[in-house]
PDB file of N, CA and C in Angstrom:
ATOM      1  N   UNK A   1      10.464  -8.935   2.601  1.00  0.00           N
ATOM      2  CA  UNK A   1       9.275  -9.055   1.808  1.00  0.00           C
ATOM      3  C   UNK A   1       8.936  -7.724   1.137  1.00  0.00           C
ATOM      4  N   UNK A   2       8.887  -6.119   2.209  1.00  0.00           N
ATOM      5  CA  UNK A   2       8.567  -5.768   1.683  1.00  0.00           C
ATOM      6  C   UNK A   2       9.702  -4.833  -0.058  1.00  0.00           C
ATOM      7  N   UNK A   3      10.917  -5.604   0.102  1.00  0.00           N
ATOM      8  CA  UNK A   3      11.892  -5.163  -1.178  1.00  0.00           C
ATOM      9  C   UNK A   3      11.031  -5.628  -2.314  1.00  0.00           C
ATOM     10  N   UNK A   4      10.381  -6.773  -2.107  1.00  0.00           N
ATOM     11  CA  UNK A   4       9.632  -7.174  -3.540  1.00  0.00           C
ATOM     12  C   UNK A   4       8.760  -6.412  -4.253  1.00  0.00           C
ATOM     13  N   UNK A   5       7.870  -5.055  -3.088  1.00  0.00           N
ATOM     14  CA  UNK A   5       7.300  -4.501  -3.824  1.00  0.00           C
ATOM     15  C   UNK A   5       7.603  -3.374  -4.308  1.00  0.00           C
ATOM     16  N   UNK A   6       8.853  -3.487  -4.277  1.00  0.00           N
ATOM     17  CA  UNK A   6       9.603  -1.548  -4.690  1.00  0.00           C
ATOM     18  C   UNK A   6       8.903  -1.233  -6.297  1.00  0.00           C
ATOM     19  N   UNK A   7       9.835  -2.408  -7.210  1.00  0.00           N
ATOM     20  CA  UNK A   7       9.307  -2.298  -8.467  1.00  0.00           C
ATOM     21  C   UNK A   7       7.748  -1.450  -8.479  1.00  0.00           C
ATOM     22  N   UNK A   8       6.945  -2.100  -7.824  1.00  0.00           N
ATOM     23  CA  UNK A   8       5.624  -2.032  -8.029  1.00  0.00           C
ATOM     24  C   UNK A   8       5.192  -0.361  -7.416  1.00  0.00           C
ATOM     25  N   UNK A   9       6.205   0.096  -6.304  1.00  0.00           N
ATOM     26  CA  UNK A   9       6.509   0.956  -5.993  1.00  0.00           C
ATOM     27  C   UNK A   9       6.386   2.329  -6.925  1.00  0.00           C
ATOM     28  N   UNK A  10       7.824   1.745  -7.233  1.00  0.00           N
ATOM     29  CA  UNK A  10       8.374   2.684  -8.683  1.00  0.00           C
ATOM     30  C   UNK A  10       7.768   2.972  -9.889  1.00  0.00           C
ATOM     31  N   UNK A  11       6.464   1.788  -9.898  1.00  0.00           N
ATOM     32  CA  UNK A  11       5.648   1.965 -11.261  1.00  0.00           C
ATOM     33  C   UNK A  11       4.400   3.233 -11.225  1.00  0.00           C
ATOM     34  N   UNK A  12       4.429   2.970  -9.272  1.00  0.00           N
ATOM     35  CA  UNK A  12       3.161   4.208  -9.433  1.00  0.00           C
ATOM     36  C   UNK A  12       3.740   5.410  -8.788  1.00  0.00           C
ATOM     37  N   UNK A  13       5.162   5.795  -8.864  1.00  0.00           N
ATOM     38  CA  UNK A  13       5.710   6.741  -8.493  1.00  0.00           C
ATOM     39  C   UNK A  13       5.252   7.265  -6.983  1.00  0.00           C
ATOM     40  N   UNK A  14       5.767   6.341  -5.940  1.00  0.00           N
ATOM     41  CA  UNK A  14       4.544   6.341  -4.461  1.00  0.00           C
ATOM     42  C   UNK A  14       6.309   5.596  -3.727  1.00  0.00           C
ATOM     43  N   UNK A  15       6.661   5.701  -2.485  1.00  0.00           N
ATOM     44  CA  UNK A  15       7.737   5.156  -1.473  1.00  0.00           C
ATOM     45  C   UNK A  15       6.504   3.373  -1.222  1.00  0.00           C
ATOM     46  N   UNK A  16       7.182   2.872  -0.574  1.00  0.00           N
ATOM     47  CA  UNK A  16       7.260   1.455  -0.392  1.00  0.00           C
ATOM     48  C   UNK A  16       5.491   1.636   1.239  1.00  0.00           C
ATOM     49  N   UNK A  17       5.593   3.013   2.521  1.00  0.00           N
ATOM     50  CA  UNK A  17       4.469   3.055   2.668  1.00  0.00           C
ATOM     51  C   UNK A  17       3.229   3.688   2.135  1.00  0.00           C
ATOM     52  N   UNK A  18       3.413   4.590   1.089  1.00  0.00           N
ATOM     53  CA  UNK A  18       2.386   5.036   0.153  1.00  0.00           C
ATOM     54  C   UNK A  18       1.567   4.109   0.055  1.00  0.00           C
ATOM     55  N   UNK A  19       2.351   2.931  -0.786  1.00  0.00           N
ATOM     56  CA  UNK A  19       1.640   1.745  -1.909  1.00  0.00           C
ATOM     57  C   UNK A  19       1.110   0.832  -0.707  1.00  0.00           C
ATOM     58  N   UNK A  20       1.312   0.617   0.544  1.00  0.00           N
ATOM     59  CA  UNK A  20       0.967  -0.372   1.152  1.00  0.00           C
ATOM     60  C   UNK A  20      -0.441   0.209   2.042  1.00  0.00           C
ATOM     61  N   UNK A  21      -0.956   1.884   2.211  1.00  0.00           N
ATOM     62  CA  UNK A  21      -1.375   2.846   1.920  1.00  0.00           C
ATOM     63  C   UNK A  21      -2.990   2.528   0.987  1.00  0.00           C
ATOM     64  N   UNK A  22      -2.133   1.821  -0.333  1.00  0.00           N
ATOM     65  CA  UNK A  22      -3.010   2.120  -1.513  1.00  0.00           C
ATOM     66  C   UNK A  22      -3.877   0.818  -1.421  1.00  0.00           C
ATOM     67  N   UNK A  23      -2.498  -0.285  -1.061  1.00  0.00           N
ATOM     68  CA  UNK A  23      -3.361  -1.703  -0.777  1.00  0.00           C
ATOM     69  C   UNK A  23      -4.217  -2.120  -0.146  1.00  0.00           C
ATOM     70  N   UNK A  24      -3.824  -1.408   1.110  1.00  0.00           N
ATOM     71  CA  UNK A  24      -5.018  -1.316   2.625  1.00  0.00           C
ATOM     72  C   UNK A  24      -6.917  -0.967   1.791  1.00  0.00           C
ATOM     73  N   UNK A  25      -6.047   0.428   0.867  1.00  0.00           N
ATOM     74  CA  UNK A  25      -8.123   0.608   0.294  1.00  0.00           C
ATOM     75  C   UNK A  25      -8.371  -0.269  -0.292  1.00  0.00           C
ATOM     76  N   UNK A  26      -7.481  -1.089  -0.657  1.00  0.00           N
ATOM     77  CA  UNK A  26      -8.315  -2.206  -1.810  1.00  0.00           C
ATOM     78  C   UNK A  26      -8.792  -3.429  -1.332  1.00  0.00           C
ATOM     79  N   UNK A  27      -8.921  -3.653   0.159  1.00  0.00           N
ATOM     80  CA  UNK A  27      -9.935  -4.669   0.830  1.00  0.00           C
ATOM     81  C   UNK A  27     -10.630  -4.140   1.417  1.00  0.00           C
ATOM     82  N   UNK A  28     -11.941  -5.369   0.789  1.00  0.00           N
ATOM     83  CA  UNK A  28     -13.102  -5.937   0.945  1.00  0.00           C
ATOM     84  C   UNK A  28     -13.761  -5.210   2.517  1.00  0.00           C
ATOM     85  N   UNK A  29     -14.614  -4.282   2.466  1.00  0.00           N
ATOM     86  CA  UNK A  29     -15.001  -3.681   3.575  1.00  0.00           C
ATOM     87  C   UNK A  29     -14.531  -2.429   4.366  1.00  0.00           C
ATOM     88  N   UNK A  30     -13.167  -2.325   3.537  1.00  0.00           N
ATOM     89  CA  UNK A  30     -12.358  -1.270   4.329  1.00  0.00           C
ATOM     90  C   UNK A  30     -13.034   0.126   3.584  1.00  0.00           C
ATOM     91  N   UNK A  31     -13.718   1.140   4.529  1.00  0.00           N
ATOM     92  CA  UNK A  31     -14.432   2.308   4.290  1.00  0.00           C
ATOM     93  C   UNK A  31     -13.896   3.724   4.814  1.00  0.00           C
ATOM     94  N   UNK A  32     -13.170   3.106   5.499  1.00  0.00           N
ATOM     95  CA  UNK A  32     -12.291   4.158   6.143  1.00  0.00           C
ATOM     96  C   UNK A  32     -11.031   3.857   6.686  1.00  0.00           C
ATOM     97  N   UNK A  33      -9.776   4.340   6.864  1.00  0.00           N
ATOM     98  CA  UNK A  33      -8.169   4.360   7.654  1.00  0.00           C
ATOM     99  C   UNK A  33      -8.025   4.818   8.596  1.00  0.00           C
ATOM    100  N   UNK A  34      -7.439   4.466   9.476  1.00  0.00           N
ATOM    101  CA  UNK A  34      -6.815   5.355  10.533  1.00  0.00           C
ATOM    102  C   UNK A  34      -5.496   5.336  10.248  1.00  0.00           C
ATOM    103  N   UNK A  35      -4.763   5.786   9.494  1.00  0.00           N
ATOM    104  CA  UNK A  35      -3.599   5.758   9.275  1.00  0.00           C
ATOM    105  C   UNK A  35      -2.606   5.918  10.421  1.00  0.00           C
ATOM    106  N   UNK A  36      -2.516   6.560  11.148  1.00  0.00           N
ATOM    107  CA  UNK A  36      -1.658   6.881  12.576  1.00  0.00           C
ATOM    108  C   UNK A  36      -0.546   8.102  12.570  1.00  0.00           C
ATOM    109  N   UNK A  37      -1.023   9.054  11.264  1.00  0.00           N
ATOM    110  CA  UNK A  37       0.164  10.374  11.657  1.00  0.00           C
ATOM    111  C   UNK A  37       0.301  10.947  12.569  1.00  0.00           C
ATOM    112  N   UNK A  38       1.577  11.077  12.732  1.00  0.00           N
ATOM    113  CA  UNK A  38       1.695  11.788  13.916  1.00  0.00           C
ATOM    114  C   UNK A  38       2.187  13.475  13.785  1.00  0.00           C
ATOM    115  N   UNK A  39       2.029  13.729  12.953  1.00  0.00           N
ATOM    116  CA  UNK A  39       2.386  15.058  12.580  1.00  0.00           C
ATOM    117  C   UNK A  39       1.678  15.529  11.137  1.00  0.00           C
ATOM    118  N   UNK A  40       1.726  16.974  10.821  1.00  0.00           N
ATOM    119  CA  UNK A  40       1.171  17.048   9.758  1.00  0.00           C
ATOM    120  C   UNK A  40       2.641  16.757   8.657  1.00  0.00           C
ATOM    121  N   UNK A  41       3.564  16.764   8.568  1.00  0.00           N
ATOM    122  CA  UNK A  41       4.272  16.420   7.467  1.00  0.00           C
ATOM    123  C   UNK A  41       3.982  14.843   7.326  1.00  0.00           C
ATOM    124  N   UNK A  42       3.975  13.771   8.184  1.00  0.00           N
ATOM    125  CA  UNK A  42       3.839  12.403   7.458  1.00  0.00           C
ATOM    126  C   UNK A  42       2.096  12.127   7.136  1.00  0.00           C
ATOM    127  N   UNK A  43       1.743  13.176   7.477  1.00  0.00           N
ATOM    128  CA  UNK A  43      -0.154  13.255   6.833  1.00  0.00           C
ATOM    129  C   UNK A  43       0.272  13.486   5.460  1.00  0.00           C
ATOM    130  N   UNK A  44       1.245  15.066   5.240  1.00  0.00           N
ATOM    131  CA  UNK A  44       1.290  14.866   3.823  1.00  0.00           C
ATOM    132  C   UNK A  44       1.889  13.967   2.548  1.00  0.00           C
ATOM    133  N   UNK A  45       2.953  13.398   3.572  1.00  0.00           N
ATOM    134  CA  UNK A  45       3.528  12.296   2.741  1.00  0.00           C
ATOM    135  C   UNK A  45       2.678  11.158   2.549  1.00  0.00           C
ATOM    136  N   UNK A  46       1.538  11.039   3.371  1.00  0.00           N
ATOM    137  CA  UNK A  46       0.605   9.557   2.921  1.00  0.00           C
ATOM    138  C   UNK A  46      -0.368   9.831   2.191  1.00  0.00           C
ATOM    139  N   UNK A  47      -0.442  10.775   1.916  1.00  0.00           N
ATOM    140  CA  UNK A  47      -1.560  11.279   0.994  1.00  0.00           C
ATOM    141  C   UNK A  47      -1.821  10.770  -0.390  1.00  0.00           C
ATOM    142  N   UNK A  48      -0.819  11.263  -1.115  1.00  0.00           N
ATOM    143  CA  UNK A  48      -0.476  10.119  -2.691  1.00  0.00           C
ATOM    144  C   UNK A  48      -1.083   8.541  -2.382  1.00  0.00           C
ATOM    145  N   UNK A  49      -0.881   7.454  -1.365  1.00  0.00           N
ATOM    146  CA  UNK A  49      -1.121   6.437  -0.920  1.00  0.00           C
ATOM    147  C   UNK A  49      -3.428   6.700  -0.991  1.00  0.00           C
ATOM    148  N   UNK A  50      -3.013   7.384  -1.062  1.00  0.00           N
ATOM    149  CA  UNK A  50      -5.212   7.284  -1.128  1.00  0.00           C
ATOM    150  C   UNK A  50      -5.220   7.971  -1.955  1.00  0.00           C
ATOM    151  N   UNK A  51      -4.567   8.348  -3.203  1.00  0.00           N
ATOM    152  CA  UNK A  51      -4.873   8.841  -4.761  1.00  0.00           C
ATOM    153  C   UNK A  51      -4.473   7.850  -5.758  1.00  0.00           C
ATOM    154  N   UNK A  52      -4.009   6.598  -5.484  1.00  0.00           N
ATOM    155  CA  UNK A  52      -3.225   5.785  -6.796  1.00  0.00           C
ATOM    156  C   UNK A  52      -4.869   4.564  -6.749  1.00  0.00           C
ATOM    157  N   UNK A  53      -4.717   4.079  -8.022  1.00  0.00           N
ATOM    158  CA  UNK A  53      -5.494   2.801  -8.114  1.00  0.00           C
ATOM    159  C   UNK A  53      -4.556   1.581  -8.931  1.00  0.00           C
ATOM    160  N   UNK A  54      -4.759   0.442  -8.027  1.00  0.00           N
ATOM    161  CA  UNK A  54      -4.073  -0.624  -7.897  1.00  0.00           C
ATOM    162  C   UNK A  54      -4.232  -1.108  -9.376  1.00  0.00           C
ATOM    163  N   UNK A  55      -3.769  -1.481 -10.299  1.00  0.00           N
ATOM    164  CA  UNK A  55      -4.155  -2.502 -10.723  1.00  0.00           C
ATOM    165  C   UNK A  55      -4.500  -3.989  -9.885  1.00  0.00           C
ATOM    166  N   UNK A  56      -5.369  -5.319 -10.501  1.00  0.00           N
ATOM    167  CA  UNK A  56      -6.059  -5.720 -10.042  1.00  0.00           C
ATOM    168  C   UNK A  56      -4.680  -7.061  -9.802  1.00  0.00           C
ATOM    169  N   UNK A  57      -3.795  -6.957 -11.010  1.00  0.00           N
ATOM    170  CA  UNK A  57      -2.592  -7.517 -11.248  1.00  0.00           C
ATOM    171  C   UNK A  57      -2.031  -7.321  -9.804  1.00  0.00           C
ATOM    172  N   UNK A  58      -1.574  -6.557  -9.926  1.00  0.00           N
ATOM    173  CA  UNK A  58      -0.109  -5.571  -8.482  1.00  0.00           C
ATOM    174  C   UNK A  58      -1.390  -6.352  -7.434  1.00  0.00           C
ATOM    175  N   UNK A  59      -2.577  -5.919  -6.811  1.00  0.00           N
ATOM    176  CA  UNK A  59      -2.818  -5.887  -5.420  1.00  0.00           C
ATOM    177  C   UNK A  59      -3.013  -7.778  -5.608  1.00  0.00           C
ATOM    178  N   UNK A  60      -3.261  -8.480  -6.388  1.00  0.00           N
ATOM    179  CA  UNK A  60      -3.210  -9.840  -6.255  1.00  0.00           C
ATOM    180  C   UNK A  60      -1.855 -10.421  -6.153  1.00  0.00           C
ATOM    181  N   UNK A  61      -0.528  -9.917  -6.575  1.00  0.00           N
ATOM    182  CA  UNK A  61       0.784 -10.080  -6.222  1.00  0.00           C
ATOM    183  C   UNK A  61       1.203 -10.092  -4.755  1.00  0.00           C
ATOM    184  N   UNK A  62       0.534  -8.850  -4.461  1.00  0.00           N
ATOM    185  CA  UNK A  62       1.422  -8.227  -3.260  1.00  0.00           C
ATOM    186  C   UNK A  62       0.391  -9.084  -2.011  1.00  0.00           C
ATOM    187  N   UNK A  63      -0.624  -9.398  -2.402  1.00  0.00           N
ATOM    188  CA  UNK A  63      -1.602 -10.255  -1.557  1.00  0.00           C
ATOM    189  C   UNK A  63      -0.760 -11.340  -1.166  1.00  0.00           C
ATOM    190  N   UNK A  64      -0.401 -12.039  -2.652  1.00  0.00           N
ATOM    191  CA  UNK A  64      -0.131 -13.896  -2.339  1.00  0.00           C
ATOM    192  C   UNK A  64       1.407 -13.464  -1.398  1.00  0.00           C
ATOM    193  N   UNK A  65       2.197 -12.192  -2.040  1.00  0.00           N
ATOM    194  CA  UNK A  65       3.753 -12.014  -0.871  1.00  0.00           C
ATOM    195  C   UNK A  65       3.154 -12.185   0.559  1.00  0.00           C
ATOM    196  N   UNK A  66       2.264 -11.285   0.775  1.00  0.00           N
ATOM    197  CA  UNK A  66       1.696 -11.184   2.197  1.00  0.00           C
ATOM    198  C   UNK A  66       0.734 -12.570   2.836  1.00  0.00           C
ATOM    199  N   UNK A  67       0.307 -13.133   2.286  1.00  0.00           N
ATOM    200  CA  UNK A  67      -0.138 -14.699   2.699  1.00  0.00           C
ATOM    201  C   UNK A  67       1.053 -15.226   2.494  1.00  0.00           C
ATOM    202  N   UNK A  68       1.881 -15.506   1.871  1.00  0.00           N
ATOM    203  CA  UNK A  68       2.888 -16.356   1.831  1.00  0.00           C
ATOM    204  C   UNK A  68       3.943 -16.071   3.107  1.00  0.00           C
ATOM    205  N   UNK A  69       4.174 -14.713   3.065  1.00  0.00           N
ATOM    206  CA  UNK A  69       4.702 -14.364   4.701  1.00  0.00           C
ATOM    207  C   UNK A  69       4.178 -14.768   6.002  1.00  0.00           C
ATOM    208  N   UNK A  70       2.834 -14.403   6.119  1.00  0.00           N
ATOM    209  CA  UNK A  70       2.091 -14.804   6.788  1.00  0.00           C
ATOM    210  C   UNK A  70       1.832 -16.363   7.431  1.00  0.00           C
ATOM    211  N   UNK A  71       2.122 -16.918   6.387  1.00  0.00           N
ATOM    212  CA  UNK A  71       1.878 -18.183   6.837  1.00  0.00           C
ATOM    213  C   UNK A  71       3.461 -19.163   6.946  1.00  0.00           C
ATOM    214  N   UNK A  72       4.657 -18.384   6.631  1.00  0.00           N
ATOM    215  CA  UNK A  72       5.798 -18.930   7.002  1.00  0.00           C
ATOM    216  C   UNK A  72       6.201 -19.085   8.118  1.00  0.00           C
TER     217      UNK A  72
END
């Protein structure tokens, strides 16, 4: 599932957990992350992931992949 969102990946110049990162801010209530680094180098690599904004397109795509997984 998640190969489908490389493209979408590649469009905002971000790795495959960046963008999933970017998706997490874009629901309904979510005010804060706990992301789970465990070191300061993968702190800095997730960082880009809380600077991109979704189009409204991409996070409704990558939604219906993830319900559609979800419910297989």
């Amino acid at each position: 599932m998640l190969n489908t969102f490389l493209p979408i990946a590649e469009k905002y110049g971000v790795c495959i957990a960046q963008l999933i990162i970017a998706l997490a801010a874009t629901q309904r209530g979510i005010t804060h992350m706990l992301i789970g680094d465990r070191n300061a180098k993968q702190a800095e690599e997730n960082v880009p992931g809380g600077c991109i904004t979704l189009s409204d397109e991409d996070v409704q795509f990558m939604q219906e992949k993830i319900n559609g997984y979800l419910k297989a």
